[in-house]
C-alpha atoms as a PDB file:
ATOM      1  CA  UNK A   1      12.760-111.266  64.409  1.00  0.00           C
ATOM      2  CA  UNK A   2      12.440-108.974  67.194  1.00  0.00           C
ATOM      3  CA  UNK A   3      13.052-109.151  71.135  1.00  0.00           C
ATOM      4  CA  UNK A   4       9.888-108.959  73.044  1.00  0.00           C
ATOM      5  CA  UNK A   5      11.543-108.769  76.138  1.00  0.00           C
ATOM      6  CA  UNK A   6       9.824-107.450  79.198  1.00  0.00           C
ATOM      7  CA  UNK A   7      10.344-103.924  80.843  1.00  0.00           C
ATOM      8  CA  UNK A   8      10.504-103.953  83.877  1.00  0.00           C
ATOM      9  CA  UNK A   9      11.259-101.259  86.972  1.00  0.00           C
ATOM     10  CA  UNK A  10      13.557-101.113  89.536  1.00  0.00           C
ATOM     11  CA  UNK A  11      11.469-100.593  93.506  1.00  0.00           C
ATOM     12  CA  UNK A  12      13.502 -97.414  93.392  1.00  0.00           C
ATOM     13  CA  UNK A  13      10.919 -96.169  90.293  1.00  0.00           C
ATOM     14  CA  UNK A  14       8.013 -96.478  92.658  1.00  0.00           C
ATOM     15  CA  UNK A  15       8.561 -94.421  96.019  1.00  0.00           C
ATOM     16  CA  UNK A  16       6.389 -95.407  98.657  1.00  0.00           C
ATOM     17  CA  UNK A  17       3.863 -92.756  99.377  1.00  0.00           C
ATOM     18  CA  UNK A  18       4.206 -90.232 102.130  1.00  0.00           C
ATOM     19  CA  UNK A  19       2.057 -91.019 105.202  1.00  0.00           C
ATOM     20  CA  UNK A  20      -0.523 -89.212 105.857  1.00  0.00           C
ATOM     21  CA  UNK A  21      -1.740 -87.599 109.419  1.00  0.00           C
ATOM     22  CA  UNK A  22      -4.087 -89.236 111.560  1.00  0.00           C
ATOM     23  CA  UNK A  23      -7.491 -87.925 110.204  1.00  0.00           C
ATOM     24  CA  UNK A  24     -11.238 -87.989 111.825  1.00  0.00           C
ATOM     25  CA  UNK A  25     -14.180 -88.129 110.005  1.00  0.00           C
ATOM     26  CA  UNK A  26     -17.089 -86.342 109.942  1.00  0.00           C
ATOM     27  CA  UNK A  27     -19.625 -88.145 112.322  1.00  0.00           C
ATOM     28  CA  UNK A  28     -22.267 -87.037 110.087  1.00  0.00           C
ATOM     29  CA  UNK A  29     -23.331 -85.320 106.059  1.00  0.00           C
ATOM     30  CA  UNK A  30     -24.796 -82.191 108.393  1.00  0.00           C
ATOM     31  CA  UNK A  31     -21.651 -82.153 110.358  1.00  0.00           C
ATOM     32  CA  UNK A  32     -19.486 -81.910 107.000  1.00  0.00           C
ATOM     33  CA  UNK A  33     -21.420 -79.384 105.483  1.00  0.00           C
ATOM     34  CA  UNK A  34     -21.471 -76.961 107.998  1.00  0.00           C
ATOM     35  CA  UNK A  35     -17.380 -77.569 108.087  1.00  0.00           C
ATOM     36  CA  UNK A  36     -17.339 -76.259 104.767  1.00  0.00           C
ATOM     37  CA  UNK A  37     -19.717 -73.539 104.940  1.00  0.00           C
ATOM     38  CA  UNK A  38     -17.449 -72.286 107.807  1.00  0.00           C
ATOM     39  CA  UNK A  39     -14.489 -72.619 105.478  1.00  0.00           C
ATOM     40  CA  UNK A  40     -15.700 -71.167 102.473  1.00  0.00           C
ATOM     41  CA  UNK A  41     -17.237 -68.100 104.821  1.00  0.00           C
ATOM     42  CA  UNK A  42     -13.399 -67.690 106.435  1.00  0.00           C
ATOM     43  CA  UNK A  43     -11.871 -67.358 102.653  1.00  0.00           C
ATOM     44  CA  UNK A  44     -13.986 -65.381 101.499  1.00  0.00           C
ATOM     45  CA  UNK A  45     -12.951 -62.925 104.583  1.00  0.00           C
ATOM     46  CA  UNK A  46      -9.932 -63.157 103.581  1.00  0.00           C
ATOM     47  CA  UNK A  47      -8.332 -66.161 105.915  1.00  0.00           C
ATOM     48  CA  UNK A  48      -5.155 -67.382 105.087  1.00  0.00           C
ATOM     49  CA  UNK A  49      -5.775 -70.496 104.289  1.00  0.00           C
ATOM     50  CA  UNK A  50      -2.852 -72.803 104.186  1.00  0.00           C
ATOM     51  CA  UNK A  51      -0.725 -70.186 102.803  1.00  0.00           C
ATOM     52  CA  UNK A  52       3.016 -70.661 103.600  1.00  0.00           C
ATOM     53  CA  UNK A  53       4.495 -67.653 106.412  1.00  0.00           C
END
């Protein structure tokens, strides 16, 4: 007959998550979508982005 013991994990299998910065959000869906437009205008000029230096 087999074992049907339990697995289980030590905490160090699940790291706690990095935090993340303090973020703001858009006050509004207009707001947000001209964000992007801006963004997506920039790379296609050719703006770096988030590229490492």
């Amino acid at each position: 007959m087999a074992s049907t013991a339990r697995m289980t994990r030590s905490p160090q299998a699940f790291p706690t998550p990095a935090r993340a910065p303090a973020t703001t959000p858009f006050r509004s869906a207009e707001e947000a979508w001209l964000w992007t437009m801006a963004a997506l205008v920039a790379r296609r000029d050719g703006a770096p982005g988030c590229a490492p230096e």
